[in-house]
PDB file of N, CA and C in Angstrom:
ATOM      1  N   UNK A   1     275.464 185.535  44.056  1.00  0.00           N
ATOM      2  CA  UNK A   1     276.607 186.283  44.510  1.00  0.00           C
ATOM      3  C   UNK A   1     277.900 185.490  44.366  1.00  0.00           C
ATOM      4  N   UNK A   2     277.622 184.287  44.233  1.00  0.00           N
ATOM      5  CA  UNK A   2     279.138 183.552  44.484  1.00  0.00           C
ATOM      6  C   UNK A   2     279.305 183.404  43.124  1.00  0.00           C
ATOM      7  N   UNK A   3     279.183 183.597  41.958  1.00  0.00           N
ATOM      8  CA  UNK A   3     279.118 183.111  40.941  1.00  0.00           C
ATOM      9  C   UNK A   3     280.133 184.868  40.172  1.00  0.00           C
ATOM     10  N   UNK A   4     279.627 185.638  40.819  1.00  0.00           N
ATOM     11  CA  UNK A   4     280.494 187.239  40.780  1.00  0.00           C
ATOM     12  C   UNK A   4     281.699 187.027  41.517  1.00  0.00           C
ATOM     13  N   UNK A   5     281.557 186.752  42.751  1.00  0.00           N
ATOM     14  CA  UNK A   5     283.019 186.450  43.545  1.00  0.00           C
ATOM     15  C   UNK A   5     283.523 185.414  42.775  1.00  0.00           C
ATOM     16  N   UNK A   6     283.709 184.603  42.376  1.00  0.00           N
ATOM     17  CA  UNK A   6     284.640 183.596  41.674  1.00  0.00           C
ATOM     18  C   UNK A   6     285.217 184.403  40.487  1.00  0.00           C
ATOM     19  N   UNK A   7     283.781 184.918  39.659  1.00  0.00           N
ATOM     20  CA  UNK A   7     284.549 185.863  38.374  1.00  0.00           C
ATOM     21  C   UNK A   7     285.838 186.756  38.958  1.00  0.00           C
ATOM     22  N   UNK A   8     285.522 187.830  39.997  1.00  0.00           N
ATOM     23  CA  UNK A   8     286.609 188.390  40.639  1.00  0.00           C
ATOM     24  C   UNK A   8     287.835 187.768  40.885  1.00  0.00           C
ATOM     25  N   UNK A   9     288.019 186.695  41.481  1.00  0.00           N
ATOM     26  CA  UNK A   9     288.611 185.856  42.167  1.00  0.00           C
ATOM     27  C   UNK A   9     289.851 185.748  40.625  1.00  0.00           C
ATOM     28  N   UNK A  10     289.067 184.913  39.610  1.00  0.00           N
ATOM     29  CA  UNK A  10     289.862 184.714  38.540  1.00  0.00           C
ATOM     30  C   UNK A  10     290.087 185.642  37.962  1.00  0.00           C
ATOM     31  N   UNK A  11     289.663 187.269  37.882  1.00  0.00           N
ATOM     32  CA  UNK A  11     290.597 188.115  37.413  1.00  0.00           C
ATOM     33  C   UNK A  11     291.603 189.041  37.875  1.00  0.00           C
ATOM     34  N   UNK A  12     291.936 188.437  39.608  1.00  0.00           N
ATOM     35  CA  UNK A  12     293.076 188.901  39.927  1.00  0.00           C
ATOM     36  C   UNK A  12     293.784 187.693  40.127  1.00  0.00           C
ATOM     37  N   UNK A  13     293.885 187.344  39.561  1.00  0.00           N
ATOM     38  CA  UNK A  13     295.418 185.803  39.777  1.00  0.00           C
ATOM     39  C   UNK A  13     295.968 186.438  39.757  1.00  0.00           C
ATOM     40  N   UNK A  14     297.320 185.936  41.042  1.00  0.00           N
ATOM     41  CA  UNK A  14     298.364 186.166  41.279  1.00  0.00           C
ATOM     42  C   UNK A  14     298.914 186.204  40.187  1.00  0.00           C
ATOM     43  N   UNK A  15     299.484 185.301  39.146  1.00  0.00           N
ATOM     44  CA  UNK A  15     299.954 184.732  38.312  1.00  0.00           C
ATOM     45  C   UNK A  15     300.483 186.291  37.124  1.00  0.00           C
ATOM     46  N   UNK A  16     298.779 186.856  36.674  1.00  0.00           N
ATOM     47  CA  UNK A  16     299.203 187.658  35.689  1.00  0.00           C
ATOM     48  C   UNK A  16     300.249 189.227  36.455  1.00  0.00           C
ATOM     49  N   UNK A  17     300.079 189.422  37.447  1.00  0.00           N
ATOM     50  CA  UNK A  17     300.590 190.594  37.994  1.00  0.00           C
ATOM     51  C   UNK A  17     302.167 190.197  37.949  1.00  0.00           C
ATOM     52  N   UNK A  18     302.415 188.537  38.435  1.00  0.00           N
ATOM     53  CA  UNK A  18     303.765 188.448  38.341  1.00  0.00           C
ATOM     54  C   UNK A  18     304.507 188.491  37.230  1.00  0.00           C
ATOM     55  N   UNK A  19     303.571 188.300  36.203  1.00  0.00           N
ATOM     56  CA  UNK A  19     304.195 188.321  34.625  1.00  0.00           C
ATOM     57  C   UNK A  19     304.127 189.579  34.318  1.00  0.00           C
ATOM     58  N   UNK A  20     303.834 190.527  34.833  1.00  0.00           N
ATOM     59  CA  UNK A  20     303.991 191.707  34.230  1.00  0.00           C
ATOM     60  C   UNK A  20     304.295 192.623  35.376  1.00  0.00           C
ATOM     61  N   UNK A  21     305.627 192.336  35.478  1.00  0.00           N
ATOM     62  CA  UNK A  21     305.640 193.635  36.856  1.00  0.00           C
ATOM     63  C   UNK A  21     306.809 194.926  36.013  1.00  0.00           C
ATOM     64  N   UNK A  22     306.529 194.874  34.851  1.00  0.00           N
ATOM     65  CA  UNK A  22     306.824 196.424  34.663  1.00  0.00           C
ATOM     66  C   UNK A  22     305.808 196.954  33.991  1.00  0.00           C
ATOM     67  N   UNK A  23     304.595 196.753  33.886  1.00  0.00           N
ATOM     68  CA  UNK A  23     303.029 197.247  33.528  1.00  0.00           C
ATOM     69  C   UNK A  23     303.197 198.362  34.560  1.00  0.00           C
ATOM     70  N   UNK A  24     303.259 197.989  35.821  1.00  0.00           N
ATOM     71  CA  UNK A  24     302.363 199.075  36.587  1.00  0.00           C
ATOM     72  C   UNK A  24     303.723 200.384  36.568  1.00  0.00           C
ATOM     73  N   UNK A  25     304.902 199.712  36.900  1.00  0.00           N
ATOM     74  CA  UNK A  25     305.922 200.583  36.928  1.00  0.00           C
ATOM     75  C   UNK A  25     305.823 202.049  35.588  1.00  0.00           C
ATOM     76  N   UNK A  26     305.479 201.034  34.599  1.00  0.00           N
ATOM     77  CA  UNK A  26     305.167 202.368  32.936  1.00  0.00           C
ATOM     78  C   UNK A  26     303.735 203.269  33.344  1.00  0.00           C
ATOM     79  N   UNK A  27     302.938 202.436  34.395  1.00  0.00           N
ATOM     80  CA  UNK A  27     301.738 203.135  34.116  1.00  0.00           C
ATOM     81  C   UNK A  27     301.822 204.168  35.193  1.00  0.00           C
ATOM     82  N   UNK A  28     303.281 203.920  36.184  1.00  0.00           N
ATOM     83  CA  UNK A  28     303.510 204.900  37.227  1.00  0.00           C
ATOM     84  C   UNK A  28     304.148 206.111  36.773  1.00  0.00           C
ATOM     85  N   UNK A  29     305.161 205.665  35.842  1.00  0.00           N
ATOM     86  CA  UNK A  29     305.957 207.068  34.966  1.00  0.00           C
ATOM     87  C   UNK A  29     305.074 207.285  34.256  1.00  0.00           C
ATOM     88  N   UNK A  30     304.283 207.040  34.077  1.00  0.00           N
ATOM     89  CA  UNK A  30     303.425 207.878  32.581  1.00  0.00           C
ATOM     90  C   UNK A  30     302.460 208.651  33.744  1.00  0.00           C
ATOM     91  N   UNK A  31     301.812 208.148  34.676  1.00  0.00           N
ATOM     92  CA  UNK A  31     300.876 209.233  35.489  1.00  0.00           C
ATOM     93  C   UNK A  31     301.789 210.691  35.979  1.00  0.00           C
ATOM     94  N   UNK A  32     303.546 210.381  35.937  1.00  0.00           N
ATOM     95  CA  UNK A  32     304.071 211.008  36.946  1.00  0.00           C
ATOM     96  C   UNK A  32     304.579 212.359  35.802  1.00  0.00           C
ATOM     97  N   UNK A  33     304.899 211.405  34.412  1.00  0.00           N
ATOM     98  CA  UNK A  33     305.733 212.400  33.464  1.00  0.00           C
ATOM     99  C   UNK A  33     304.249 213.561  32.770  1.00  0.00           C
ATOM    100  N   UNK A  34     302.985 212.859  33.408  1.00  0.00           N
ATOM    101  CA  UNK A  34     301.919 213.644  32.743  1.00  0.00           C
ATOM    102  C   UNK A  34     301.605 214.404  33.548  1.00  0.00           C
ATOM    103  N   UNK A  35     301.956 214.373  35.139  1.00  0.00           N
ATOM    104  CA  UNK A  35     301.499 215.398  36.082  1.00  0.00           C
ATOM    105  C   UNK A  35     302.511 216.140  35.799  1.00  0.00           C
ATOM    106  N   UNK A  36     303.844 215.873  35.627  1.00  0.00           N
ATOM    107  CA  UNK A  36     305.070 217.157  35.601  1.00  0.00           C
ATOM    108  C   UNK A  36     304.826 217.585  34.690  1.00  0.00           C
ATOM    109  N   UNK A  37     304.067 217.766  33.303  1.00  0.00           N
ATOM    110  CA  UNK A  37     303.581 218.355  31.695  1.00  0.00           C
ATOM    111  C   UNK A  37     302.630 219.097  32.602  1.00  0.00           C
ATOM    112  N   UNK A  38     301.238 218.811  32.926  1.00  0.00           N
ATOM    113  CA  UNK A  38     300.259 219.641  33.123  1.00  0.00           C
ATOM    114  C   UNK A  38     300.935 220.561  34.577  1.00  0.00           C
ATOM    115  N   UNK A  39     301.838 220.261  35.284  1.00  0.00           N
ATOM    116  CA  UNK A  39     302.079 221.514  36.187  1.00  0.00           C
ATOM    117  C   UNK A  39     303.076 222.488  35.577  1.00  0.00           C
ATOM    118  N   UNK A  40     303.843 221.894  34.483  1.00  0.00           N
ATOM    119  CA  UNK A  40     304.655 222.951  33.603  1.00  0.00           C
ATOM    120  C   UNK A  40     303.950 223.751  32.714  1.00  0.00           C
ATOM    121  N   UNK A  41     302.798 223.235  32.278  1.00  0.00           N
ATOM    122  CA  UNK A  41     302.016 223.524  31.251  1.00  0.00           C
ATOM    123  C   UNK A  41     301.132 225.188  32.424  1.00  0.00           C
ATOM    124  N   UNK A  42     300.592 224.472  33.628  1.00  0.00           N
ATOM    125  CA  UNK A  42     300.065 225.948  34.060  1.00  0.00           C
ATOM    126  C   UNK A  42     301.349 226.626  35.237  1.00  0.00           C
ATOM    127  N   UNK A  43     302.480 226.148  35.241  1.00  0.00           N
ATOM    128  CA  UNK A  43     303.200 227.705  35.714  1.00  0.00           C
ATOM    129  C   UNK A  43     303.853 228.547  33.967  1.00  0.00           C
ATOM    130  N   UNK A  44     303.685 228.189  33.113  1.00  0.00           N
ATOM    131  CA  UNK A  44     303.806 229.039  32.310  1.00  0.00           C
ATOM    132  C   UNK A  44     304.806 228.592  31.260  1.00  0.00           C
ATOM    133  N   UNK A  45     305.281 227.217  31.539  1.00  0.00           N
ATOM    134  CA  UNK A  45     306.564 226.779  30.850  1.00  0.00           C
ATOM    135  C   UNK A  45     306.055 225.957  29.589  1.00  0.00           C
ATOM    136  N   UNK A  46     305.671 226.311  28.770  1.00  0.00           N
ATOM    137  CA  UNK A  46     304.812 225.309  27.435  1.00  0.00           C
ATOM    138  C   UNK A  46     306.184 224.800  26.851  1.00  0.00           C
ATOM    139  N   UNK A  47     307.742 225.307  26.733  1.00  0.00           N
ATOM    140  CA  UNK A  47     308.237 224.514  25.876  1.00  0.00           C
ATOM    141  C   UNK A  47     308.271 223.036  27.055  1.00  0.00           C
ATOM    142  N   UNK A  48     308.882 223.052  28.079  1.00  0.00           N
ATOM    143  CA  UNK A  48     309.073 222.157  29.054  1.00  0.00           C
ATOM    144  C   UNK A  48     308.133 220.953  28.892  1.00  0.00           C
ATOM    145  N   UNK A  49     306.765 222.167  29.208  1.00  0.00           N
ATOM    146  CA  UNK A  49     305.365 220.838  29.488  1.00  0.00           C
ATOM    147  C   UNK A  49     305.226 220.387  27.820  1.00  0.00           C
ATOM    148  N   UNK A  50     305.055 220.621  26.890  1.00  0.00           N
ATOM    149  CA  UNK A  50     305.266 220.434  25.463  1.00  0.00           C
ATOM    150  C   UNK A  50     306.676 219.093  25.512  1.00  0.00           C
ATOM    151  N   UNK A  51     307.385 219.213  25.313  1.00  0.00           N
ATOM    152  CA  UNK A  51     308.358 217.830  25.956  1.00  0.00           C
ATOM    153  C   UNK A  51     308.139 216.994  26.949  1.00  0.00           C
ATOM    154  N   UNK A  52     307.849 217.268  28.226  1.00  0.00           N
ATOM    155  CA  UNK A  52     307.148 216.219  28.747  1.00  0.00           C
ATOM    156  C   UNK A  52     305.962 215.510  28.173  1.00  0.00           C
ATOM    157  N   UNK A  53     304.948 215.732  27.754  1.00  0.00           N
ATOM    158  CA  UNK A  53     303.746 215.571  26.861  1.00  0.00           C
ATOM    159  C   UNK A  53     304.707 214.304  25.742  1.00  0.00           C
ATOM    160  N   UNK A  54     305.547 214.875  24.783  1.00  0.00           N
ATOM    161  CA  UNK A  54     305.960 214.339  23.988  1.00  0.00           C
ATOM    162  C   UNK A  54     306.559 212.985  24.685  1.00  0.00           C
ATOM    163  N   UNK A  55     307.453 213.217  25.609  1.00  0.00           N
ATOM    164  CA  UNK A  55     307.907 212.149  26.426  1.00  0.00           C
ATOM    165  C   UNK A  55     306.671 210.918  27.062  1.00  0.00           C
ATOM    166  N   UNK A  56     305.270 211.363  27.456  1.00  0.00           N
ATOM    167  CA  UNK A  56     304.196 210.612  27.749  1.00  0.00           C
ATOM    168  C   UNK A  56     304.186 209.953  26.950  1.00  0.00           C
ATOM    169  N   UNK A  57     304.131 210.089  25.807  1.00  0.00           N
ATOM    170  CA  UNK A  57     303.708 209.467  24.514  1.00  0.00           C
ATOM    171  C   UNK A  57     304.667 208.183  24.328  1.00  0.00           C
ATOM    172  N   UNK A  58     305.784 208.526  24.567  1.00  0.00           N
ATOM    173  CA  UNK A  58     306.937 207.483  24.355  1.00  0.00           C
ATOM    174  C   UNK A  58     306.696 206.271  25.464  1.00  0.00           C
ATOM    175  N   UNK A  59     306.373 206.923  26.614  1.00  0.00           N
ATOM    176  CA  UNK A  59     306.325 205.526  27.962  1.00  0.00           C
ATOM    177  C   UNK A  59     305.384 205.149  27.831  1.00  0.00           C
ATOM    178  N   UNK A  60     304.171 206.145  27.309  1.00  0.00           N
ATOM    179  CA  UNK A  60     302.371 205.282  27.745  1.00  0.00           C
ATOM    180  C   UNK A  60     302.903 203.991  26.076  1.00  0.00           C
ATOM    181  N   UNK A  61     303.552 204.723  25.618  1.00  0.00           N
ATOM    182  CA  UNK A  61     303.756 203.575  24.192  1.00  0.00           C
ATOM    183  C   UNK A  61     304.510 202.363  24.540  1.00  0.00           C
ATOM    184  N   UNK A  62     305.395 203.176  25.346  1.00  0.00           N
ATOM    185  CA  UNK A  62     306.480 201.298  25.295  1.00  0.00           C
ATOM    186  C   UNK A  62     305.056 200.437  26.549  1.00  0.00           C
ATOM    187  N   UNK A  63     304.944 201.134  27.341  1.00  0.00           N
ATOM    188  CA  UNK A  63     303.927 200.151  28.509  1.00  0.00           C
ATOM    189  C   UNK A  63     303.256 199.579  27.861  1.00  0.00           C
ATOM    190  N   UNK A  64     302.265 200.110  26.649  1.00  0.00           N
ATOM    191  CA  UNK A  64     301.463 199.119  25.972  1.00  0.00           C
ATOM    192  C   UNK A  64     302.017 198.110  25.096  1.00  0.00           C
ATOM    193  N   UNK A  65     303.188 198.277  24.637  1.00  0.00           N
ATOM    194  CA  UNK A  65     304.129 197.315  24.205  1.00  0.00           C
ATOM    195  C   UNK A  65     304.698 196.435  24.782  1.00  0.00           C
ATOM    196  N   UNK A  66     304.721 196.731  26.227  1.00  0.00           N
ATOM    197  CA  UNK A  66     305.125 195.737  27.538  1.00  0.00           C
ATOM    198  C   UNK A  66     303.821 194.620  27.620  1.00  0.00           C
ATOM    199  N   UNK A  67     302.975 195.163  27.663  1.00  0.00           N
ATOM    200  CA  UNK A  67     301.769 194.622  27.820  1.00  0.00           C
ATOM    201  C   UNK A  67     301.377 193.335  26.606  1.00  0.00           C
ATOM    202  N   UNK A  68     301.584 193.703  25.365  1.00  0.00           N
ATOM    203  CA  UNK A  68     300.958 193.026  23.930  1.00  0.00           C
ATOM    204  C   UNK A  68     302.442 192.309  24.475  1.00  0.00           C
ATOM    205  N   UNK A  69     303.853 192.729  24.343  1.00  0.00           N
ATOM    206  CA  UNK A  69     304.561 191.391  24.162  1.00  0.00           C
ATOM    207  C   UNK A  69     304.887 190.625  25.243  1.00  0.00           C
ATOM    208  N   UNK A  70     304.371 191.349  26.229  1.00  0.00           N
ATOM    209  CA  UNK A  70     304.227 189.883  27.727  1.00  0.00           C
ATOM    210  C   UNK A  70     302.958 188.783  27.507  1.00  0.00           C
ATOM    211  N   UNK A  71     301.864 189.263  26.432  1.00  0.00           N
ATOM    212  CA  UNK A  71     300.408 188.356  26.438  1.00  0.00           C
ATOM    213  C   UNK A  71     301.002 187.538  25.171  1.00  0.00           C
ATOM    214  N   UNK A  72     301.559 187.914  24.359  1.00  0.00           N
ATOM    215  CA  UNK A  72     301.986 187.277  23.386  1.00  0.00           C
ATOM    216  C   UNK A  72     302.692 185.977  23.623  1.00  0.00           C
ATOM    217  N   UNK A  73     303.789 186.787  24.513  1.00  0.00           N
ATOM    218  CA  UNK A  73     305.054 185.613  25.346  1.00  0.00           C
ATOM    219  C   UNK A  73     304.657 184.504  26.345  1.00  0.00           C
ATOM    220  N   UNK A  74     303.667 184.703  27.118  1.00  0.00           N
ATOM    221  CA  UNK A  74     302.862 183.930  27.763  1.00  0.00           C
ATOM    222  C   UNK A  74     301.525 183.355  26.869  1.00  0.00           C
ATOM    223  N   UNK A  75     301.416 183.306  25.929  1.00  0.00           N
ATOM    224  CA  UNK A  75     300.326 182.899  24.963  1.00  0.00           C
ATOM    225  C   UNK A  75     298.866 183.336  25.495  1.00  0.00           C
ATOM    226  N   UNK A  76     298.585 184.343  25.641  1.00  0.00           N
ATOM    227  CA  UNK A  76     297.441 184.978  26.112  1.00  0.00           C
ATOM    228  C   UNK A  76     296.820 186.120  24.577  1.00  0.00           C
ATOM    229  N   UNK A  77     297.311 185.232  23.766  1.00  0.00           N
ATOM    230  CA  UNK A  77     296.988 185.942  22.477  1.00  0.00           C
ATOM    231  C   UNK A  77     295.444 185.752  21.793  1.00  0.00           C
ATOM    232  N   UNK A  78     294.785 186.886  21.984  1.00  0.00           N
ATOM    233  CA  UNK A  78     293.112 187.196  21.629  1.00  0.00           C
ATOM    234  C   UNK A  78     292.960 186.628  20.810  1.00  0.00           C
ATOM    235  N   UNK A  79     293.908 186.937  19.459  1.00  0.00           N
ATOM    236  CA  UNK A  79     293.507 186.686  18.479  1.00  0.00           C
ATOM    237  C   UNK A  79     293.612 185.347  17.458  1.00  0.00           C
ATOM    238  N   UNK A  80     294.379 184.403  18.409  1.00  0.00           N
ATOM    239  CA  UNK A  80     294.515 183.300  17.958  1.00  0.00           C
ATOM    240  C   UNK A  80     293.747 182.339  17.724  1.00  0.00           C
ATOM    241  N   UNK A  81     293.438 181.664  16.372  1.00  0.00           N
ATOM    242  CA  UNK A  81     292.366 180.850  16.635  1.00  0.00           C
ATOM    243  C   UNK A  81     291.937 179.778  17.782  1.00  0.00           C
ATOM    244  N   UNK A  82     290.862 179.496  18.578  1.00  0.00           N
ATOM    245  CA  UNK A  82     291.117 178.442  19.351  1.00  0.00           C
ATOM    246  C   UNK A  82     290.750 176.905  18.355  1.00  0.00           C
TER     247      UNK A  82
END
């Protein structure tokens, strides 16, 4: 059991949340701009929810772009040889 708690332990460091504190903020507008699409989408408004939708696309995109160039910037890069 302690050998799971430590794994845990090291994958919430403080550390990475502070390096990325506009991750959660993109992943908050993107839950929020996708609930205002699917409630436009069923009161009847498809051009509206159709633009919001389009707009998801743009934030869930930059967040993952927040993400690759904060791991990059902090050298947390996968793909680098070790």
């Amino acid at each position: 059991m302690s050998s799971g708690e430590s794994n845990l332990d090291e994958f919430f460091v403080e550390k990475k949340r502070a390096r990325n504190p506009l991750v959660p903020v993109g992943a908050l507008v993107t839950a929020g701009v996708l609930t205002a699409g699917l409630i436009s989408f069923r009161q009847g408004n498809s051009q509206l929810g159709q633009m919001l939708m389009r707009a998801r696309v743009v934030v869930q995109g930059a967040t993952v772009a927040l993400m690759v160039g904060t791991a990059f910037y902090y050298g947390e890069n996968p793909w680098r040889p070790s």
